[in-house]
PDB file of N, CA and C in Angstrom:
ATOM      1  N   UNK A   1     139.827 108.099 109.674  1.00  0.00           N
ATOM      2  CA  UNK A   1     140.706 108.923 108.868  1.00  0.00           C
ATOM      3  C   UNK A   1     142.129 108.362 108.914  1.00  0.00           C
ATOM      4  N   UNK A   2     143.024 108.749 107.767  1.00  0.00           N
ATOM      5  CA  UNK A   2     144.083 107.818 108.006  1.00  0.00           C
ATOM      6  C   UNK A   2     145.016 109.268 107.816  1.00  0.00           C
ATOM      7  N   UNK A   3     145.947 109.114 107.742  1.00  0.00           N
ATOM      8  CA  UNK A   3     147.380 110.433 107.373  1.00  0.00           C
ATOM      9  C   UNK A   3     147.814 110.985 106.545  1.00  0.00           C
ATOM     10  N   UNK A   4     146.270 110.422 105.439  1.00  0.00           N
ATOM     11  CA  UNK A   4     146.179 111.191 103.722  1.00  0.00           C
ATOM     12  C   UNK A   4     144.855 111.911 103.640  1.00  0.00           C
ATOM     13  N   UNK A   5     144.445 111.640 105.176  1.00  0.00           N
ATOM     14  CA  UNK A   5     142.911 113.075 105.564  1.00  0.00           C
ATOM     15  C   UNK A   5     141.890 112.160 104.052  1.00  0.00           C
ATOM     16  N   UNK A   6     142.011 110.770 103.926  1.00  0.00           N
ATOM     17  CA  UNK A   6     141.257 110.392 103.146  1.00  0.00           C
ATOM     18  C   UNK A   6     140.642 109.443 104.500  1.00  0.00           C
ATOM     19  N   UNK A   7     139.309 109.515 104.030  1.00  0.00           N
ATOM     20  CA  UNK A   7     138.146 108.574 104.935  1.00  0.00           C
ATOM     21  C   UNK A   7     137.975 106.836 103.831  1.00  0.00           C
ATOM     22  N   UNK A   8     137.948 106.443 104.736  1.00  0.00           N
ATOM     23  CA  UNK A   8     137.200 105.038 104.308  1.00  0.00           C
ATOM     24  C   UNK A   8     136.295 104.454 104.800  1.00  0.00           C
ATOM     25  N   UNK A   9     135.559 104.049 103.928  1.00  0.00           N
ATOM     26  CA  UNK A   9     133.806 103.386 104.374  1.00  0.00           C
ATOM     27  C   UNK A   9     134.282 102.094 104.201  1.00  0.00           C
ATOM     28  N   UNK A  10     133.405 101.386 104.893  1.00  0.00           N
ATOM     29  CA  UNK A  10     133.216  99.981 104.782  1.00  0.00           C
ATOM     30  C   UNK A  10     132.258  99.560 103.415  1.00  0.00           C
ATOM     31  N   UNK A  11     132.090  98.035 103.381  1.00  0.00           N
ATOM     32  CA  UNK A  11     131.015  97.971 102.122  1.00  0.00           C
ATOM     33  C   UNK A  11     129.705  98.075 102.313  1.00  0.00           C
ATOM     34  N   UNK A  12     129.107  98.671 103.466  1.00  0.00           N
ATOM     35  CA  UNK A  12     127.909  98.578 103.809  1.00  0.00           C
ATOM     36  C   UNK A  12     127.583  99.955 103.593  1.00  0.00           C
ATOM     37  N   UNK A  13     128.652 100.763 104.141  1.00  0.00           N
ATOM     38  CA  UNK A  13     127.866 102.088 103.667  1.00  0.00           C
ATOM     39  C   UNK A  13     128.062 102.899 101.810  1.00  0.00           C
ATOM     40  N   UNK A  14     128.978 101.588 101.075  1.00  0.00           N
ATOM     41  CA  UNK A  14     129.285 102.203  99.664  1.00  0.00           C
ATOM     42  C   UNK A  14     127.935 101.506  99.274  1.00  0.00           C
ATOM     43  N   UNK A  15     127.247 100.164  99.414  1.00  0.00           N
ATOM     44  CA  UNK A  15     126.158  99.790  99.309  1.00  0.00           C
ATOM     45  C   UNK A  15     124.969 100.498  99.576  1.00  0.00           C
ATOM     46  N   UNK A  16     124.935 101.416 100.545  1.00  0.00           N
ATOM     47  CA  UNK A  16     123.659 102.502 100.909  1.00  0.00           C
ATOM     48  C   UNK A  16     124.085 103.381 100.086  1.00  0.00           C
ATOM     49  N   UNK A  17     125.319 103.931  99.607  1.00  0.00           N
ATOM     50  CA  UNK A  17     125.113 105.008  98.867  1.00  0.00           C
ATOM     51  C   UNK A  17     124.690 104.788  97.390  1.00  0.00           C
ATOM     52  N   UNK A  18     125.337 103.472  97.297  1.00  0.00           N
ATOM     53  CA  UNK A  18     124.698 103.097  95.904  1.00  0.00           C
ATOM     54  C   UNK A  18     123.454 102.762  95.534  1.00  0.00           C
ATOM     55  N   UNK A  19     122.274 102.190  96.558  1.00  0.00           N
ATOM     56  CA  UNK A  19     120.923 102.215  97.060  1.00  0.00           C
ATOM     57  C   UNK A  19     120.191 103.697  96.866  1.00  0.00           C
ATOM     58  N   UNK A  20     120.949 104.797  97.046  1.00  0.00           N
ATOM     59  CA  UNK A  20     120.198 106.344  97.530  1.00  0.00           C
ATOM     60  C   UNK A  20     120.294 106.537  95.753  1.00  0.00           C
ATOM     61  N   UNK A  21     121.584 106.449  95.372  1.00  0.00           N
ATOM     62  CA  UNK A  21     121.659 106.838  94.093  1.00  0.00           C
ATOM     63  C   UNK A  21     120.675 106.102  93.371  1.00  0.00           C
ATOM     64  N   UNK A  22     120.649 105.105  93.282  1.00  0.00           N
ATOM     65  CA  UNK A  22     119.743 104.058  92.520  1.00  0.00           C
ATOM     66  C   UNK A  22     117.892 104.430  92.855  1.00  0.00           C
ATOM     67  N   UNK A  23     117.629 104.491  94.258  1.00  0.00           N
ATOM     68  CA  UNK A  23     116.120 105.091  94.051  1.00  0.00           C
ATOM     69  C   UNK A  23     116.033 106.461  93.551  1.00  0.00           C
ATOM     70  N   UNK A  24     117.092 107.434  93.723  1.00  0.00           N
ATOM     71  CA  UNK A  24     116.941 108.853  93.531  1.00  0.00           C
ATOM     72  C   UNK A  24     116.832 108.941  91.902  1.00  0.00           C
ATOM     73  N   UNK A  25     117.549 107.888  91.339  1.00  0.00           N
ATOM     74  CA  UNK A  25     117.290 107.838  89.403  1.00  0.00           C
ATOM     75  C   UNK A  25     116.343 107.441  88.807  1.00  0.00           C
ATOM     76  N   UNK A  26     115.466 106.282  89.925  1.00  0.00           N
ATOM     77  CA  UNK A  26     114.653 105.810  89.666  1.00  0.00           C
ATOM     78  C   UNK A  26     112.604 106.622  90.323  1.00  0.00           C
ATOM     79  N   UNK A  27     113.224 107.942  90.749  1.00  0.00           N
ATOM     80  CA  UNK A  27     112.183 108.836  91.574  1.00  0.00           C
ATOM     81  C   UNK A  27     111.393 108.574  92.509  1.00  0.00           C
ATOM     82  N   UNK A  28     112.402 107.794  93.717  1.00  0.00           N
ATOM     83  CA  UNK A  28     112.267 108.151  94.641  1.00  0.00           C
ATOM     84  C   UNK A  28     112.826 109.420  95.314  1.00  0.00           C
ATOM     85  N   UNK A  29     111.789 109.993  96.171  1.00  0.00           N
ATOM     86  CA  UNK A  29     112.466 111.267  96.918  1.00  0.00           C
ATOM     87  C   UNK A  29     113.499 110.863  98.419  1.00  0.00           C
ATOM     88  N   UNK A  30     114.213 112.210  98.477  1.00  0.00           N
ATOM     89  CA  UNK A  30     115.544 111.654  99.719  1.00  0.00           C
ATOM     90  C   UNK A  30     114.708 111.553 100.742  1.00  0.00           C
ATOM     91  N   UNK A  31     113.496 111.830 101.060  1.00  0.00           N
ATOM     92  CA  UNK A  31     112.375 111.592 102.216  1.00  0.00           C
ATOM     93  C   UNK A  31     112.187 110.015 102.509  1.00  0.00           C
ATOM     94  N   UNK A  32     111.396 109.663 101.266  1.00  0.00           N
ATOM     95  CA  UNK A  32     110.913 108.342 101.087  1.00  0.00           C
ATOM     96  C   UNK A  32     112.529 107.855 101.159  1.00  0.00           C
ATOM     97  N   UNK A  33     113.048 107.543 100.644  1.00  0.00           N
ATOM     98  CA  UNK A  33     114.633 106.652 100.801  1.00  0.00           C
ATOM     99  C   UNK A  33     114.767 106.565 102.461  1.00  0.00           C
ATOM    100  N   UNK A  34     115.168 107.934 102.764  1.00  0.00           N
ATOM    101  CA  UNK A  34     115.250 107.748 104.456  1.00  0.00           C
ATOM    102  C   UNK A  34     114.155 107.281 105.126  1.00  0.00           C
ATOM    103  N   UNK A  35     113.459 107.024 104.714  1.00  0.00           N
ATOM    104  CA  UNK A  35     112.179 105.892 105.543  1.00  0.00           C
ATOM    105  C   UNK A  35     112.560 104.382 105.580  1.00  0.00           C
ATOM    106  N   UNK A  36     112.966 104.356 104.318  1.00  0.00           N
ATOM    107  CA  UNK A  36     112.704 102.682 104.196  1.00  0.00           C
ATOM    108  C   UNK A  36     114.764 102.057 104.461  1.00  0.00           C
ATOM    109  N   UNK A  37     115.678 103.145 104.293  1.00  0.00           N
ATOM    110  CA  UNK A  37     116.929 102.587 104.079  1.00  0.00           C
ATOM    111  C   UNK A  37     117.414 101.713 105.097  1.00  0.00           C
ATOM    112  N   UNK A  38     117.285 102.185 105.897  1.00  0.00           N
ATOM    113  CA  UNK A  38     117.941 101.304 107.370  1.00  0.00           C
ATOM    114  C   UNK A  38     117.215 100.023 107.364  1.00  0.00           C
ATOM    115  N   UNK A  39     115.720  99.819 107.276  1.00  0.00           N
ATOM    116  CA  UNK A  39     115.056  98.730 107.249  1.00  0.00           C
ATOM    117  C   UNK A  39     115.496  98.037 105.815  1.00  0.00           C
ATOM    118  N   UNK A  40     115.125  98.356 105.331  1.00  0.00           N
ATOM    119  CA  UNK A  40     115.717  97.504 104.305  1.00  0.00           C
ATOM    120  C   UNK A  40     117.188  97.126 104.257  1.00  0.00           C
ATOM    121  N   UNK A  41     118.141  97.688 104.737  1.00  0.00           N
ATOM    122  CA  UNK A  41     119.551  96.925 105.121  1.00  0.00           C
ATOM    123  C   UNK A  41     119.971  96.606 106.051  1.00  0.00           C
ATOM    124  N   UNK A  42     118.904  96.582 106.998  1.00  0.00           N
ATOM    125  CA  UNK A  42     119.127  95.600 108.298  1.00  0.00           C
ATOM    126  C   UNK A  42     117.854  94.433 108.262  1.00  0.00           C
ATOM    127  N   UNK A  43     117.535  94.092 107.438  1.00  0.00           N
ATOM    128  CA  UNK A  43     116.954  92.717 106.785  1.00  0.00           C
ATOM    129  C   UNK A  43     115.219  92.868 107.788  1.00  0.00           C
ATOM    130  N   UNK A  44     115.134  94.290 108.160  1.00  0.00           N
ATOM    131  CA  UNK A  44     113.533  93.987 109.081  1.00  0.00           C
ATOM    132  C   UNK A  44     112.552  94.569 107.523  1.00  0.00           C
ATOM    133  N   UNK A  45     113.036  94.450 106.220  1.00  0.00           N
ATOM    134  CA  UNK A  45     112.065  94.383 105.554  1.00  0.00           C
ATOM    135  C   UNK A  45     112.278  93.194 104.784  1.00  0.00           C
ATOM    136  N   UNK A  46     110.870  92.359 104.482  1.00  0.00           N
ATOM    137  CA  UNK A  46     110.611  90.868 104.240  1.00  0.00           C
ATOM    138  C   UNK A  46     111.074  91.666 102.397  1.00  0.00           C
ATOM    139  N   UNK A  47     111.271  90.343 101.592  1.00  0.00           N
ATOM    140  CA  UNK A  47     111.165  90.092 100.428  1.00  0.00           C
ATOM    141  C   UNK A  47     109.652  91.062 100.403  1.00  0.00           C
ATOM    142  N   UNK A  48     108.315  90.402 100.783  1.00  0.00           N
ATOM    143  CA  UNK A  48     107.130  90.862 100.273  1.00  0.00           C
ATOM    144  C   UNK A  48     107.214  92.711 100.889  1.00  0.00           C
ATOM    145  N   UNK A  49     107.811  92.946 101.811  1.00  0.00           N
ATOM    146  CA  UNK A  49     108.007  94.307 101.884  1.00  0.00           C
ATOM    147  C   UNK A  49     108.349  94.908 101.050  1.00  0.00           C
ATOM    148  N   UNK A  50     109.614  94.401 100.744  1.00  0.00           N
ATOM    149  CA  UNK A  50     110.556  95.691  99.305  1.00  0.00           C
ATOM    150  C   UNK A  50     109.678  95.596  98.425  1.00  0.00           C
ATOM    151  N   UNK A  51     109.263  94.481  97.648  1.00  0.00           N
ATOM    152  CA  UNK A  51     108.269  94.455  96.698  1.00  0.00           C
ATOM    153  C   UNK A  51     107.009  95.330  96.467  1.00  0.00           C
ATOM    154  N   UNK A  52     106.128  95.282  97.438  1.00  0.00           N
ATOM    155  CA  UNK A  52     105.446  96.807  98.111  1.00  0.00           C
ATOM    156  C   UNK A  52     105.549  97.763  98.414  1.00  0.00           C
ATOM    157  N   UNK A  53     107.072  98.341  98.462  1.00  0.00           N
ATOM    158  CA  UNK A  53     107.529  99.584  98.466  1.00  0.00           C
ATOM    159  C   UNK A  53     107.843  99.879  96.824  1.00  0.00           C
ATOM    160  N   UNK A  54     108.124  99.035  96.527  1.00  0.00           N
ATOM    161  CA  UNK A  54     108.064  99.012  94.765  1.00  0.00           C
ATOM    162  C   UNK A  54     107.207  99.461  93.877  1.00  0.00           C
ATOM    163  N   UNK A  55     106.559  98.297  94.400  1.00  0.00           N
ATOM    164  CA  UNK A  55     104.783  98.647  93.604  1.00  0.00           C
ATOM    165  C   UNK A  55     104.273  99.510  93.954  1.00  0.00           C
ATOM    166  N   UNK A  56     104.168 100.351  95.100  1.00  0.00           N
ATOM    167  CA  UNK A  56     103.810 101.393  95.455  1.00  0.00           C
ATOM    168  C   UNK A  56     104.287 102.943  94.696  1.00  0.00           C
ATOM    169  N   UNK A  57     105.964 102.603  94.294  1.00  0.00           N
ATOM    170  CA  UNK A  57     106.169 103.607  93.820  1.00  0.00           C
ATOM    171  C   UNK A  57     105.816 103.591  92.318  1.00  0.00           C
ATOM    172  N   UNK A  58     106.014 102.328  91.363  1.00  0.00           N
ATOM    173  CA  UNK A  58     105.392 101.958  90.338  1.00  0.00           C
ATOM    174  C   UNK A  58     104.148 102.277  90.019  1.00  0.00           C
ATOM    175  N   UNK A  59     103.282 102.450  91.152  1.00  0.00           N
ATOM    176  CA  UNK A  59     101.727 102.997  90.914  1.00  0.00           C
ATOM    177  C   UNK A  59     101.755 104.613  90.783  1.00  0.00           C
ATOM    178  N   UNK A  60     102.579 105.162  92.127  1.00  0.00           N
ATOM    179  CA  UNK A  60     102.947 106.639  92.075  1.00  0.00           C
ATOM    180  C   UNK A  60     103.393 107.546  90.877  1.00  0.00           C
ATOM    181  N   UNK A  61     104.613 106.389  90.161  1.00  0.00           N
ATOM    182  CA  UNK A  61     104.917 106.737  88.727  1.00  0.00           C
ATOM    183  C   UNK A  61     103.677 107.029  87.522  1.00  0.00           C
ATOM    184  N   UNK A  62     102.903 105.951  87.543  1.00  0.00           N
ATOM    185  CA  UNK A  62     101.909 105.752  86.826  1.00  0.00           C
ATOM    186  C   UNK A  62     100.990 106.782  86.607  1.00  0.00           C
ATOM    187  N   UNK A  63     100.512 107.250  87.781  1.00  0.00           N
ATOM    188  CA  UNK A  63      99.475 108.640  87.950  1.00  0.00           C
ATOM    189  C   UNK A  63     100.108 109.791  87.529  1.00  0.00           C
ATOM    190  N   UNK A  64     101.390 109.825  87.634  1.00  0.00           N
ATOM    191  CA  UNK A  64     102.062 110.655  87.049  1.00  0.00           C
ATOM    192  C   UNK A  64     102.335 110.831  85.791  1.00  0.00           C
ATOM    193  N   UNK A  65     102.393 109.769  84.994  1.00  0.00           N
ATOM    194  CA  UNK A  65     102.218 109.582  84.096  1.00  0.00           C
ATOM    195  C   UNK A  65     100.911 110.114  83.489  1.00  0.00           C
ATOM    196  N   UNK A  66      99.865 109.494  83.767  1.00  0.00           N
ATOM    197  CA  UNK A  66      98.894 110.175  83.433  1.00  0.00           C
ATOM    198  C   UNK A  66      98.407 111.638  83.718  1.00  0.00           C
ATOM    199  N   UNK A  67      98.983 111.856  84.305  1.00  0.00           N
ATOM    200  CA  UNK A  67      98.759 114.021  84.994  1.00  0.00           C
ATOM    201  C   UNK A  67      99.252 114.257  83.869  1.00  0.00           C
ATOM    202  N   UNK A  68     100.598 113.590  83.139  1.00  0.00           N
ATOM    203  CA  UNK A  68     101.778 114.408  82.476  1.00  0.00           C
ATOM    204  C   UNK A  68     100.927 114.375  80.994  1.00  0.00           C
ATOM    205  N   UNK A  69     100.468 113.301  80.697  1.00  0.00           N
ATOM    206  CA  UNK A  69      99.693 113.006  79.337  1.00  0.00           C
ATOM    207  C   UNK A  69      98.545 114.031  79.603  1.00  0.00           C
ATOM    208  N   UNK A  70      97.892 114.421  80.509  1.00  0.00           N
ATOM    209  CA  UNK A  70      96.918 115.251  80.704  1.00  0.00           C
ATOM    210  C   UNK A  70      96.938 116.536  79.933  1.00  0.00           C
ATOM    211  N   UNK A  71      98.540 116.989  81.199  1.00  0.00           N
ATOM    212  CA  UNK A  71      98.674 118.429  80.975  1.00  0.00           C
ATOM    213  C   UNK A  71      99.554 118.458  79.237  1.00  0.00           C
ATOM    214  N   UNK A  72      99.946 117.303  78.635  1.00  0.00           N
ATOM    215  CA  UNK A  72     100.566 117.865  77.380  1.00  0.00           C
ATOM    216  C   UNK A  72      99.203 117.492  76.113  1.00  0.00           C
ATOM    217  N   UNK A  73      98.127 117.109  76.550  1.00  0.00           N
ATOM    218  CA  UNK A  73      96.838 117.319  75.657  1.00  0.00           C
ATOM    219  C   UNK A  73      96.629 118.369  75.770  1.00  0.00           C
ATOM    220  N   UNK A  74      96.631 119.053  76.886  1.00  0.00           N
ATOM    221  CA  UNK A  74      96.138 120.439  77.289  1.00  0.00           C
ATOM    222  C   UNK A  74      96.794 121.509  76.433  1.00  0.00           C
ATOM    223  N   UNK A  75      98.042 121.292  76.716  1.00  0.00           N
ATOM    224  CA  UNK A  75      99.526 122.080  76.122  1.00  0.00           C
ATOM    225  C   UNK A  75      99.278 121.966  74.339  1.00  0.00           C
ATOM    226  N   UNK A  76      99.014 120.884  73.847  1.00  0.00           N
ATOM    227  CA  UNK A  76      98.521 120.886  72.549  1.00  0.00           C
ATOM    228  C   UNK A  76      97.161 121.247  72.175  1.00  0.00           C
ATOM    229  N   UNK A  77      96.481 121.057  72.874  1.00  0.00           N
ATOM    230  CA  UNK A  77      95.360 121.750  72.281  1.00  0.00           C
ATOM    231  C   UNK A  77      95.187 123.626  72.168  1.00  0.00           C
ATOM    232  N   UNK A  78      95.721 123.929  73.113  1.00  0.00           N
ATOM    233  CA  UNK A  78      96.487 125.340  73.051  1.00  0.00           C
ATOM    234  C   UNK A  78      97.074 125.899  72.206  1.00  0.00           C
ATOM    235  N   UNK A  79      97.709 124.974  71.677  1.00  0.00           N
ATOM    236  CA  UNK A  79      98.973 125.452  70.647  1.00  0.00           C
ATOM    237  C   UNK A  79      97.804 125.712  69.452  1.00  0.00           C
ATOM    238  N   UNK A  80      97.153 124.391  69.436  1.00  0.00           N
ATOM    239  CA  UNK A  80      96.238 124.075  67.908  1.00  0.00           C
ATOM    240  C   UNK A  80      95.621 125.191  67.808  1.00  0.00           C
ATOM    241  N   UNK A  81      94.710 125.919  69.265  1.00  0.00           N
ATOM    242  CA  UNK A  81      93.973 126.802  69.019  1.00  0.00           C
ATOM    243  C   UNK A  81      94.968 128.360  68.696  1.00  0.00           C
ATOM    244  N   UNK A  82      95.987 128.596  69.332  1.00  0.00           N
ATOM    245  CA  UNK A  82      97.032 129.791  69.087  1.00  0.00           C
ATOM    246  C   UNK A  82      97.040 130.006  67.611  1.00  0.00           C
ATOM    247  N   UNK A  83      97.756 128.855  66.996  1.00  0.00           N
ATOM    248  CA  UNK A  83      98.050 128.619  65.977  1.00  0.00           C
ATOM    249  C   UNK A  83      97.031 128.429  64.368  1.00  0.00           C
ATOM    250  N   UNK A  84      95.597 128.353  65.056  1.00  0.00           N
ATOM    251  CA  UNK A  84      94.330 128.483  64.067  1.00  0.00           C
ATOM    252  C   UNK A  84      93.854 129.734  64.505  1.00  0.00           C
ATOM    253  N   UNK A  85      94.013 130.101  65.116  1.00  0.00           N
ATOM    254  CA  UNK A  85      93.336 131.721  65.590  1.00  0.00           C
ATOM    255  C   UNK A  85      92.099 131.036  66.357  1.00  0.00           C
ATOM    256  N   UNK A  86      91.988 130.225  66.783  1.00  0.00           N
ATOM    257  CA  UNK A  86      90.522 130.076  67.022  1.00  0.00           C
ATOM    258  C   UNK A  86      90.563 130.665  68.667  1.00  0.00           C
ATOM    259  N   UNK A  87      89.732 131.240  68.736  1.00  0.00           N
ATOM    260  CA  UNK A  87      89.189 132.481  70.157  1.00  0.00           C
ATOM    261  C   UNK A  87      88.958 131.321  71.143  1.00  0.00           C
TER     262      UNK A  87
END
């Protein structure tokens, strides 16, 4: 703290915050982030690590994707039937 009660970070921790922001837009949860953050910026995760934490969430996205296409066939076929009267 300095004598304007303003704090200053170094660039390592404006870099983690910009890391939290960046998976949190990209849907990762603040759970998953705090698993992998420290390792990943203290270099004990390899290139082929991050990459696998990637693809992992890339797959996670995916299924989700498909739930979401699920439930809005569902959501339309509903409507179709509301909307024809059909029982």
């Amino acid at each position: 703290m300095t004598t304007n009660n303003y704090a200053y970070y170094g660039n390592d921790v404006v870099d983690k915050l910009r890391f939290i922001q960046m998976a949190k837009a990209v849907g990762f949860t603040l759970s998953e982030i705090k698993e992998v953050i420290d390792a990943w910026y203290e270099k004990q995760f390899t290139k082929k690590a991050k990459l696998e934490v990637l693809n992992l969430k890339l797959k996670q996205i995916d299924e989700k994707m498909k739930e979401l296409k699920t439930m809005k066939k569902q959501i339309a076929l509903c409507k179709y039937n509301i909307e024809n009267d059909v029982v």
